[in-house]
PDB file of N, CA and C in Angstrom:
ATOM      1  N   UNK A   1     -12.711  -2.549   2.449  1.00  0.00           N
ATOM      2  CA  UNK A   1     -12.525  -2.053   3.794  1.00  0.00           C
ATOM      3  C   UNK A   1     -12.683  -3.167   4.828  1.00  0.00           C
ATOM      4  N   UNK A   2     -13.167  -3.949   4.810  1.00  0.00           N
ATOM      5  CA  UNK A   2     -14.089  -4.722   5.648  1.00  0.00           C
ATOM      6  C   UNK A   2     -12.479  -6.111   5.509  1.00  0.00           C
ATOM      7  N   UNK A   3     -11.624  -5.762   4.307  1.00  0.00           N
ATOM      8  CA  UNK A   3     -10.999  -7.098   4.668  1.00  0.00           C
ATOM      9  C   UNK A   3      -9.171  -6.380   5.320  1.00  0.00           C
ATOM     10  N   UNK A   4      -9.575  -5.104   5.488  1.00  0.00           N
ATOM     11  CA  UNK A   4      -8.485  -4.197   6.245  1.00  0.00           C
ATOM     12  C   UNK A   4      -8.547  -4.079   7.717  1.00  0.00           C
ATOM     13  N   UNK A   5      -9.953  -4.455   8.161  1.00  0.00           N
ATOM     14  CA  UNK A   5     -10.560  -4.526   9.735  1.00  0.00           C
ATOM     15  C   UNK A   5     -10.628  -5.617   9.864  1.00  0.00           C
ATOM     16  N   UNK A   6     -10.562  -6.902   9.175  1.00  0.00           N
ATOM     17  CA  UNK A   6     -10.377  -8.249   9.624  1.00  0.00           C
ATOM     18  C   UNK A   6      -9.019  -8.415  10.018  1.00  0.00           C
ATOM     19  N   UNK A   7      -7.912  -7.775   8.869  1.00  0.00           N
ATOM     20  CA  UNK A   7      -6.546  -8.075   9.336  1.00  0.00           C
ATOM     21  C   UNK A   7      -5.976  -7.254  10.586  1.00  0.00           C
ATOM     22  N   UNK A   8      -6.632  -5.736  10.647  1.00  0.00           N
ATOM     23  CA  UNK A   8      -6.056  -5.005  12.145  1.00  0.00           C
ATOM     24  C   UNK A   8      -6.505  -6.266  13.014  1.00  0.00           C
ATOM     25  N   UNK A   9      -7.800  -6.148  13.248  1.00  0.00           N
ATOM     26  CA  UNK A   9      -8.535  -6.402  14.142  1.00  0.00           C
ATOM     27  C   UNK A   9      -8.038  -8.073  14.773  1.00  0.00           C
ATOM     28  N   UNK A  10      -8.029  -8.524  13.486  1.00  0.00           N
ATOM     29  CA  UNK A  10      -7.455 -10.362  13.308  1.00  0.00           C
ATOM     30  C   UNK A  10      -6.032 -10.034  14.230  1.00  0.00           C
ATOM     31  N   UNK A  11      -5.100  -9.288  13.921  1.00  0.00           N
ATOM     32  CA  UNK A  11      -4.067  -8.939  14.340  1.00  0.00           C
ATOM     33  C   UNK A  11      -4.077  -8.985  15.966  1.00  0.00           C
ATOM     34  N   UNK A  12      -5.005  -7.657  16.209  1.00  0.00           N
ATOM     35  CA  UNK A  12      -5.142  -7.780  17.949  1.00  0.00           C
ATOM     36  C   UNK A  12      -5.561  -8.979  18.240  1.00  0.00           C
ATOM     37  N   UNK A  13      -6.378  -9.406  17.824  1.00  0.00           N
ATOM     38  CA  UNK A  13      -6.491 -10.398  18.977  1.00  0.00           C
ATOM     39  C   UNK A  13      -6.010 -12.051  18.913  1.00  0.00           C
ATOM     40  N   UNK A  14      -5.260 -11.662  17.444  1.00  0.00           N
ATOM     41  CA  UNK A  14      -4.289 -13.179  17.874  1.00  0.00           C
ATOM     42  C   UNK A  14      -3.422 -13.109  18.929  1.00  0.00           C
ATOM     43  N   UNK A  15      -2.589 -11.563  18.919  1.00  0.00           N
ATOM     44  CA  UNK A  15      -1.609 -10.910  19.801  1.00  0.00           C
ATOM     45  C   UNK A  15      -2.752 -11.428  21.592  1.00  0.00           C
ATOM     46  N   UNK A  16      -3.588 -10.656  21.529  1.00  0.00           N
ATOM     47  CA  UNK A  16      -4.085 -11.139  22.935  1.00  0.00           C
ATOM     48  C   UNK A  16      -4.103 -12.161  23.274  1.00  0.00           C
ATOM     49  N   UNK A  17      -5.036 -13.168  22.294  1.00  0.00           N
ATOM     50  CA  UNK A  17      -4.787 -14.489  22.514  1.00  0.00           C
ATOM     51  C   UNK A  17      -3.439 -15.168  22.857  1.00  0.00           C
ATOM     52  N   UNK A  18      -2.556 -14.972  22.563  1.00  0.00           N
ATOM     53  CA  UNK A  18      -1.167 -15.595  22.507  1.00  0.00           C
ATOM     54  C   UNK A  18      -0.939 -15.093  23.707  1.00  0.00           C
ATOM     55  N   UNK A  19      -0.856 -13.445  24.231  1.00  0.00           N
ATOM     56  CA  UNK A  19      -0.443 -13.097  25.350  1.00  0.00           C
ATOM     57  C   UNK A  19      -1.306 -13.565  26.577  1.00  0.00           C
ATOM     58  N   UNK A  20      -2.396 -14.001  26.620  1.00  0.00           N
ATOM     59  CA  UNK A  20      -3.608 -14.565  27.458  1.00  0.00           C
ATOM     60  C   UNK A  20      -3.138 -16.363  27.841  1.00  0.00           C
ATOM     61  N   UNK A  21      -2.287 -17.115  26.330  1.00  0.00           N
ATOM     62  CA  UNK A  21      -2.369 -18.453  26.730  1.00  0.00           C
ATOM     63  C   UNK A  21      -0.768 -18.166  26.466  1.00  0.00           C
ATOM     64  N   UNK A  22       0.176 -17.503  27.032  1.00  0.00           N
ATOM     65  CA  UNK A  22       1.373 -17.587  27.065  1.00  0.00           C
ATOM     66  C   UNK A  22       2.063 -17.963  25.987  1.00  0.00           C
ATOM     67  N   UNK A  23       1.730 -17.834  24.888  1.00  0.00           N
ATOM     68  CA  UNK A  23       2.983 -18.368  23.856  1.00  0.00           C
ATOM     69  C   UNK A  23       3.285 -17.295  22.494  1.00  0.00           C
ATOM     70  N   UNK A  24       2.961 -15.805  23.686  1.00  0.00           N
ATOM     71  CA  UNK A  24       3.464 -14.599  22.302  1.00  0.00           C
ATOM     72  C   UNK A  24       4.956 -14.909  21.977  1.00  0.00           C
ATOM     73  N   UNK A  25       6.017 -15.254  22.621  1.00  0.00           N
ATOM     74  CA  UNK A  25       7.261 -15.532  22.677  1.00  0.00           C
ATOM     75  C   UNK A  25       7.624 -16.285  21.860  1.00  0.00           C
ATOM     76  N   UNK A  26       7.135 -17.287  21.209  1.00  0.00           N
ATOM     77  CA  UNK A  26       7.001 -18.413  20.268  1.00  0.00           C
ATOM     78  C   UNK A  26       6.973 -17.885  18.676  1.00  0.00           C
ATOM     79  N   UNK A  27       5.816 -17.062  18.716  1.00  0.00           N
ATOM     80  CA  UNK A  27       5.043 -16.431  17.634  1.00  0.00           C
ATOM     81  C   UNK A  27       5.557 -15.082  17.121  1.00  0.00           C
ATOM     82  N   UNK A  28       5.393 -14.821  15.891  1.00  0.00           N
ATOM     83  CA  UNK A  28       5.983 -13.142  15.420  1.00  0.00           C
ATOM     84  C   UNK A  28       4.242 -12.678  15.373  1.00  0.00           C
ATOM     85  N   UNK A  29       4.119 -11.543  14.282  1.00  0.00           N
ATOM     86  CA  UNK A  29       3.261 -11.039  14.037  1.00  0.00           C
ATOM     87  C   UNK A  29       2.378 -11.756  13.418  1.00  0.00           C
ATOM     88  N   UNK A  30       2.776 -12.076  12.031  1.00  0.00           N
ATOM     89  CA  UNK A  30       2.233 -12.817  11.247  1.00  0.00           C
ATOM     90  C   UNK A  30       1.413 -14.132  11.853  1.00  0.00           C
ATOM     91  N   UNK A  31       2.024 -15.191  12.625  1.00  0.00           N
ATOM     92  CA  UNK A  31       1.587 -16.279  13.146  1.00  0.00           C
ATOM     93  C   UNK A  31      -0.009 -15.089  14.227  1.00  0.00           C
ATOM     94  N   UNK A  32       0.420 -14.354  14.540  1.00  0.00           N
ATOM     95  CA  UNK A  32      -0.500 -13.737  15.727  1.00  0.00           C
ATOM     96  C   UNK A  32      -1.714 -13.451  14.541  1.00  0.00           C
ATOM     97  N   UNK A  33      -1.278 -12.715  13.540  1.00  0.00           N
ATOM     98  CA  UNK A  33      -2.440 -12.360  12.238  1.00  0.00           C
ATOM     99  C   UNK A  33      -3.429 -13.248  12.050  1.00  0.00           C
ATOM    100  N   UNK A  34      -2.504 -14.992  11.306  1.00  0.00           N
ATOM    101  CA  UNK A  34      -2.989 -15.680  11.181  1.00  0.00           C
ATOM    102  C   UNK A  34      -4.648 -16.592  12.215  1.00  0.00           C
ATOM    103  N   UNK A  35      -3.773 -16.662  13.200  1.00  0.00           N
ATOM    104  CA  UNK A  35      -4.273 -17.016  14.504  1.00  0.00           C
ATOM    105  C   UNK A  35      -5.317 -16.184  14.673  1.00  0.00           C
ATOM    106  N   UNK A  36      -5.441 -14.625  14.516  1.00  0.00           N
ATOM    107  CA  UNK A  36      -6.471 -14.550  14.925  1.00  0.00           C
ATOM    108  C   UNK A  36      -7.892 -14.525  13.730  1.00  0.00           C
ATOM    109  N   UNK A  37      -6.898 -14.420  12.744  1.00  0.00           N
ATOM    110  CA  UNK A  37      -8.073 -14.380  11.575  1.00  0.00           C
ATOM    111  C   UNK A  37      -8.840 -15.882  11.675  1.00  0.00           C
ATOM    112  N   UNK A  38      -8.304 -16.977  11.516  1.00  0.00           N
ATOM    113  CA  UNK A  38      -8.765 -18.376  11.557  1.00  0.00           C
ATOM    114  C   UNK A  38      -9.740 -18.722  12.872  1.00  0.00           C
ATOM    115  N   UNK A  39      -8.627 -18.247  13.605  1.00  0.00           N
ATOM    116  CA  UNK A  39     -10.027 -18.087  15.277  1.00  0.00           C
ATOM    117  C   UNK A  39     -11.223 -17.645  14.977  1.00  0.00           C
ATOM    118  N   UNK A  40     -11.352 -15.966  14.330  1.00  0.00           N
ATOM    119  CA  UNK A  40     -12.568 -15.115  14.521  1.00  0.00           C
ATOM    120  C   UNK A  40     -13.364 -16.232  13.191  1.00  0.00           C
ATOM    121  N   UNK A  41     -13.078 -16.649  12.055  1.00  0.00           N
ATOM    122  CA  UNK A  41     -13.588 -17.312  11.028  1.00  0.00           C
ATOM    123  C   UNK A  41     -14.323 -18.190  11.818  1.00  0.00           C
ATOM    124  N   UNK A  42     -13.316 -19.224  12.422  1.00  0.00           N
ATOM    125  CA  UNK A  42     -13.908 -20.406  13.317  1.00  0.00           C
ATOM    126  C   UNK A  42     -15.005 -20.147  14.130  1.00  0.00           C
ATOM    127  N   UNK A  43     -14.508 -19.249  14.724  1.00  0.00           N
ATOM    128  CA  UNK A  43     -16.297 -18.808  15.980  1.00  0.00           C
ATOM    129  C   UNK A  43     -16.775 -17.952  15.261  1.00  0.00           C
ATOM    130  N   UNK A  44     -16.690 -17.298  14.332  1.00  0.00           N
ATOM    131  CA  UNK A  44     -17.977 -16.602  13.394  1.00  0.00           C
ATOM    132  C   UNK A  44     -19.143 -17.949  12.381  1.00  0.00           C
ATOM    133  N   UNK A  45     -18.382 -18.929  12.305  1.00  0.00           N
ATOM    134  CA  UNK A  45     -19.159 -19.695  11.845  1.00  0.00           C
ATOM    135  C   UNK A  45     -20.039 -20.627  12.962  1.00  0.00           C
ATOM    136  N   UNK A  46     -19.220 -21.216  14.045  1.00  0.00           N
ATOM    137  CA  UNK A  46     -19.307 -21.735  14.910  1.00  0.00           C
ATOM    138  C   UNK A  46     -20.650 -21.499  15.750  1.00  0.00           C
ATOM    139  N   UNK A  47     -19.299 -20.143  17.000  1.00  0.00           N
ATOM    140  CA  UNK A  47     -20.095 -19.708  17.929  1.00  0.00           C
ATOM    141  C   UNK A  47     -21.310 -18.800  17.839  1.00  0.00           C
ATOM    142  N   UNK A  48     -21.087 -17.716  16.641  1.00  0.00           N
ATOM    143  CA  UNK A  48     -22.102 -16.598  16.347  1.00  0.00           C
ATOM    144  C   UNK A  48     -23.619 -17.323  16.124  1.00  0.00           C
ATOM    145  N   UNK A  49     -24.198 -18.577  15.179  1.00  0.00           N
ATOM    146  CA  UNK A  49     -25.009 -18.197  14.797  1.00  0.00           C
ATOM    147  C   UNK A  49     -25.686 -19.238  16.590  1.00  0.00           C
ATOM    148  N   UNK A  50     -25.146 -19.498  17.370  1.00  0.00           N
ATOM    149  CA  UNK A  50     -25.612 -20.294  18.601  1.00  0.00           C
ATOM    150  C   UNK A  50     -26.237 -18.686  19.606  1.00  0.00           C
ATOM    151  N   UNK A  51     -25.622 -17.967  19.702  1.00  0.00           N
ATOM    152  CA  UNK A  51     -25.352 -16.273  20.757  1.00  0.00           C
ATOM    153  C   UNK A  51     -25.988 -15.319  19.722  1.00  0.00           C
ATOM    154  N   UNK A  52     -26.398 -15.421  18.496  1.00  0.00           N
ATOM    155  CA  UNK A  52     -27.131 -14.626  17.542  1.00  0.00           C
ATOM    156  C   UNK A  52     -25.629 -13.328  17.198  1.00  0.00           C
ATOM    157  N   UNK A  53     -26.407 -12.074  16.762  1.00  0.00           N
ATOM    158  CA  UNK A  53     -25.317 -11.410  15.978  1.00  0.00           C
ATOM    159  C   UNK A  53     -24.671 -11.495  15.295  1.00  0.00           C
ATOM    160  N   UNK A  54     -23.471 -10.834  14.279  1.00  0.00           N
ATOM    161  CA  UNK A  54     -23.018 -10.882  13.360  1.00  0.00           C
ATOM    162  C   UNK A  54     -21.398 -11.412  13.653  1.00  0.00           C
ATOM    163  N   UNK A  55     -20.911 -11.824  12.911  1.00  0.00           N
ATOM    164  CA  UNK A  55     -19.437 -12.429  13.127  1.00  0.00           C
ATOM    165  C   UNK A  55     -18.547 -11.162  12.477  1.00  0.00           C
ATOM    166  N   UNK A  56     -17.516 -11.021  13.237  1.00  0.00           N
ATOM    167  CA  UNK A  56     -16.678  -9.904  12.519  1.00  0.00           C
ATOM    168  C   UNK A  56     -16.019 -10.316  11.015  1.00  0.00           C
ATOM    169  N   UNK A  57     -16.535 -11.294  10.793  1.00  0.00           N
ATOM    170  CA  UNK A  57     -15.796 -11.433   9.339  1.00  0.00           C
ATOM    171  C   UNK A  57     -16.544 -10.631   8.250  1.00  0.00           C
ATOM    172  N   UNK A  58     -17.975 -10.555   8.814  1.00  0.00           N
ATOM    173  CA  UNK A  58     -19.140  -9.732   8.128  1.00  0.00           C
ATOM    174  C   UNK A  58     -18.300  -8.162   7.547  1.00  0.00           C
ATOM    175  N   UNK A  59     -17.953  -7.764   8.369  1.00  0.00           N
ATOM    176  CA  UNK A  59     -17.042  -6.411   8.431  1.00  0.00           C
ATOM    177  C   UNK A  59     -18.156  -5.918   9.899  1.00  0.00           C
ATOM    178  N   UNK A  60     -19.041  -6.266  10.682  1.00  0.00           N
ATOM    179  CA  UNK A  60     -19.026  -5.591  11.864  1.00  0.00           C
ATOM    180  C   UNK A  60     -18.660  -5.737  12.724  1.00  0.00           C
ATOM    181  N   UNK A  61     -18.348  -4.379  13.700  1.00  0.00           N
ATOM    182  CA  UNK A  61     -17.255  -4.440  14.600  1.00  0.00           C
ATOM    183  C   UNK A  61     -18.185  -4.154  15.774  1.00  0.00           C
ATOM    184  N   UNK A  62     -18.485  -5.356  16.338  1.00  0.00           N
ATOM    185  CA  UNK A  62     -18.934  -5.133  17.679  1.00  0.00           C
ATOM    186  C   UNK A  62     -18.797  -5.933  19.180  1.00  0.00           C
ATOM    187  N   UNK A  63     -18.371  -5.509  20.311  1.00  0.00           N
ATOM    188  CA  UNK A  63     -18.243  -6.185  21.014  1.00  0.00           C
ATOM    189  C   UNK A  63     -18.248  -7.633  21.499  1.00  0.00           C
ATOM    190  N   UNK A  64     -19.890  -7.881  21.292  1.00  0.00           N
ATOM    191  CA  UNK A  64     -19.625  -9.444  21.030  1.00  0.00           C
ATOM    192  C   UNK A  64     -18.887  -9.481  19.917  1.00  0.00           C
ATOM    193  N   UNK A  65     -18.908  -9.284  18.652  1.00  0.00           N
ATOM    194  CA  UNK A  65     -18.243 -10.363  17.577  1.00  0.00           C
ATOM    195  C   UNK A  65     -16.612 -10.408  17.850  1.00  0.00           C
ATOM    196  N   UNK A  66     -16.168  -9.074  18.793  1.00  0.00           N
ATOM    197  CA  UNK A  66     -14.747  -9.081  19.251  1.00  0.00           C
ATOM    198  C   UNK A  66     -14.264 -10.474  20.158  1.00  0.00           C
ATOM    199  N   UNK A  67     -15.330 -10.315  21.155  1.00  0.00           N
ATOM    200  CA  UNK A  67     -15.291 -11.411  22.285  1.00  0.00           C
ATOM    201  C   UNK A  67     -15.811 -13.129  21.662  1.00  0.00           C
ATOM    202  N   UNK A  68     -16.339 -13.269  20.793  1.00  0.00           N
ATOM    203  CA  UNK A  68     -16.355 -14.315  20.159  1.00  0.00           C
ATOM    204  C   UNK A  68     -15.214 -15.003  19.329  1.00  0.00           C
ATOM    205  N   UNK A  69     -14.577 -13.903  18.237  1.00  0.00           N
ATOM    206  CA  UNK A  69     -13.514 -14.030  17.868  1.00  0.00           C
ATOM    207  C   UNK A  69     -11.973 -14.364  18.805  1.00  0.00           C
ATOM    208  N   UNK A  70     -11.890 -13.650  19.515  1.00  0.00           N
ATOM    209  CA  UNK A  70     -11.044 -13.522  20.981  1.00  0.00           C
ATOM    210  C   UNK A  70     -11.122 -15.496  21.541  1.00  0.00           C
ATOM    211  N   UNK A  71     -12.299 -15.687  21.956  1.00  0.00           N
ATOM    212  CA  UNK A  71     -12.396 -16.941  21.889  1.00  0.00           C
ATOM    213  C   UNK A  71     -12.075 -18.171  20.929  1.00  0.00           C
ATOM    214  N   UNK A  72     -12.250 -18.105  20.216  1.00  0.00           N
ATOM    215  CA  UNK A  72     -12.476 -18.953  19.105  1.00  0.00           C
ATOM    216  C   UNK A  72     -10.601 -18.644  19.128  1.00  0.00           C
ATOM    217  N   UNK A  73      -9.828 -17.656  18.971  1.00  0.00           N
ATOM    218  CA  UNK A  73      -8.357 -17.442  18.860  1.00  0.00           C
ATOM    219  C   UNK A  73      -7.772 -18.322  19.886  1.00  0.00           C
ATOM    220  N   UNK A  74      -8.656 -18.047  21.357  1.00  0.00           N
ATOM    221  CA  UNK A  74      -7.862 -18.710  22.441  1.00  0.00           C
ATOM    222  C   UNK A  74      -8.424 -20.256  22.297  1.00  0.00           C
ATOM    223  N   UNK A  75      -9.065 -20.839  21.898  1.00  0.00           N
ATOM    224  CA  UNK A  75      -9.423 -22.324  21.578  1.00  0.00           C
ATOM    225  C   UNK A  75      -8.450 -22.804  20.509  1.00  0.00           C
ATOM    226  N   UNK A  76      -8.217 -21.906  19.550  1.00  0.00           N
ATOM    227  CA  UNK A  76      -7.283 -22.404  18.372  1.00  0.00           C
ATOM    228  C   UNK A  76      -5.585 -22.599  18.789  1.00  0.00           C
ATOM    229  N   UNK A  77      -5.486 -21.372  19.699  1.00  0.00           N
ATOM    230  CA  UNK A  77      -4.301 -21.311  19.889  1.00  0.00           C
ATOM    231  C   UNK A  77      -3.982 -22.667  21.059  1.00  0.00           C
ATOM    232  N   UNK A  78      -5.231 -23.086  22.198  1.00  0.00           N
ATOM    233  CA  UNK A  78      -4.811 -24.213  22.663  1.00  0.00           C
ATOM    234  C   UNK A  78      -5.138 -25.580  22.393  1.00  0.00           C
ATOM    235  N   UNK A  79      -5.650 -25.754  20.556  1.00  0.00           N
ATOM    236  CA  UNK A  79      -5.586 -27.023  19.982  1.00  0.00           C
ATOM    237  C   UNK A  79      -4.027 -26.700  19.459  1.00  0.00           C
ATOM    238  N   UNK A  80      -3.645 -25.629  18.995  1.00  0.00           N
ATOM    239  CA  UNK A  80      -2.320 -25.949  18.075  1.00  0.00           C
ATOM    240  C   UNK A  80      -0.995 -26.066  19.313  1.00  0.00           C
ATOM    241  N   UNK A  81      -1.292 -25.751  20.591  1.00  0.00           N
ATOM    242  CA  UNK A  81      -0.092 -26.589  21.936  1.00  0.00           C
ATOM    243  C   UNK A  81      -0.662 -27.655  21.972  1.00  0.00           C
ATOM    244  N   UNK A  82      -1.971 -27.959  22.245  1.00  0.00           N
ATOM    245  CA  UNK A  82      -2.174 -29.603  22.211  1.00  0.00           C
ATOM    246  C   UNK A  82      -1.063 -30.591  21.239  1.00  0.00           C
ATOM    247  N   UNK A  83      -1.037 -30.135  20.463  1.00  0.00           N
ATOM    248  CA  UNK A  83      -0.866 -30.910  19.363  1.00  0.00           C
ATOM    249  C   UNK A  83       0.919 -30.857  19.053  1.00  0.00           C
ATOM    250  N   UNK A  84       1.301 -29.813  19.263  1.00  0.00           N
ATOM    251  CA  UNK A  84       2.977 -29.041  19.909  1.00  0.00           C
ATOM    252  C   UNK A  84       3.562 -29.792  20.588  1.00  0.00           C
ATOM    253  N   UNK A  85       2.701 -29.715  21.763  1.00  0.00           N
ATOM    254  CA  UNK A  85       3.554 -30.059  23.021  1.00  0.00           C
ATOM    255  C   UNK A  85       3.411 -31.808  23.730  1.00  0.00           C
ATOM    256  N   UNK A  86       1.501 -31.944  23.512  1.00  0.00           N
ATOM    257  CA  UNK A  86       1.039 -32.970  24.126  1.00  0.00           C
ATOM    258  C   UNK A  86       0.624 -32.555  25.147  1.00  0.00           C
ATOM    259  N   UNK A  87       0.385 -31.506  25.670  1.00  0.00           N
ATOM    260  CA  UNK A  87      -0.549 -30.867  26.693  1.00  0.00           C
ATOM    261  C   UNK A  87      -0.712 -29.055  26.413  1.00  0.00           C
ATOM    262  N   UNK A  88      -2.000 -28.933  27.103  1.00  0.00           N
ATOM    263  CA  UNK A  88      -2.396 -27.362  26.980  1.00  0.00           C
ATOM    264  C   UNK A  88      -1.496 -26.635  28.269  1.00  0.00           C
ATOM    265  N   UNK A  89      -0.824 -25.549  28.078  1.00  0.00           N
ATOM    266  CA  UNK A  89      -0.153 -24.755  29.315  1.00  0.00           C
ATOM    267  C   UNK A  89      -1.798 -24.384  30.050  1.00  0.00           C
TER     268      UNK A  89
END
């Protein structure tokens, strides 16, 4: 169960992320999946144990670990234009 709420959940908020740093247009679903699963991984390892609580990779679903993940998506998504374009939009 817990790896069926990583992929919804991974899902939304690559989609936000992308729609937040402008480059849903670029991206299908999948890239948005990806993106957000690797984000929430990244700041579940990262940011969580600095802000305490659990990382949504755990399987819990809670506000912070949403808004951590969410982050960690929008940091990923503007190293991979860094690196695209040669500047962040």
């Amino acid at each position: 169960m817990g790896l069926i709420i990583l992929l919804v959940v991974g899902g939304v908020i690559g989609w936000l992320a992308s729609v937040i740093m402008r480059t849903d247009g670029q991206q299908g679903i999948f890239l948005n999946v990806v993106v957000g699963i690797v984000g929430a991984v990244l700041a579940g390892f990262i940011v969580t144990p600095l802000i305490g609580g659990a990382p949504i990779t755990s399987g819990v679903l809670s506000i912070q670990s949403v808004l951590v993940s969410l982050l960690g998506a929008i940091v990923l998504l503007g190293i991979v234009n860094l690196f695209r374009r040669g500047s962040v939009r």
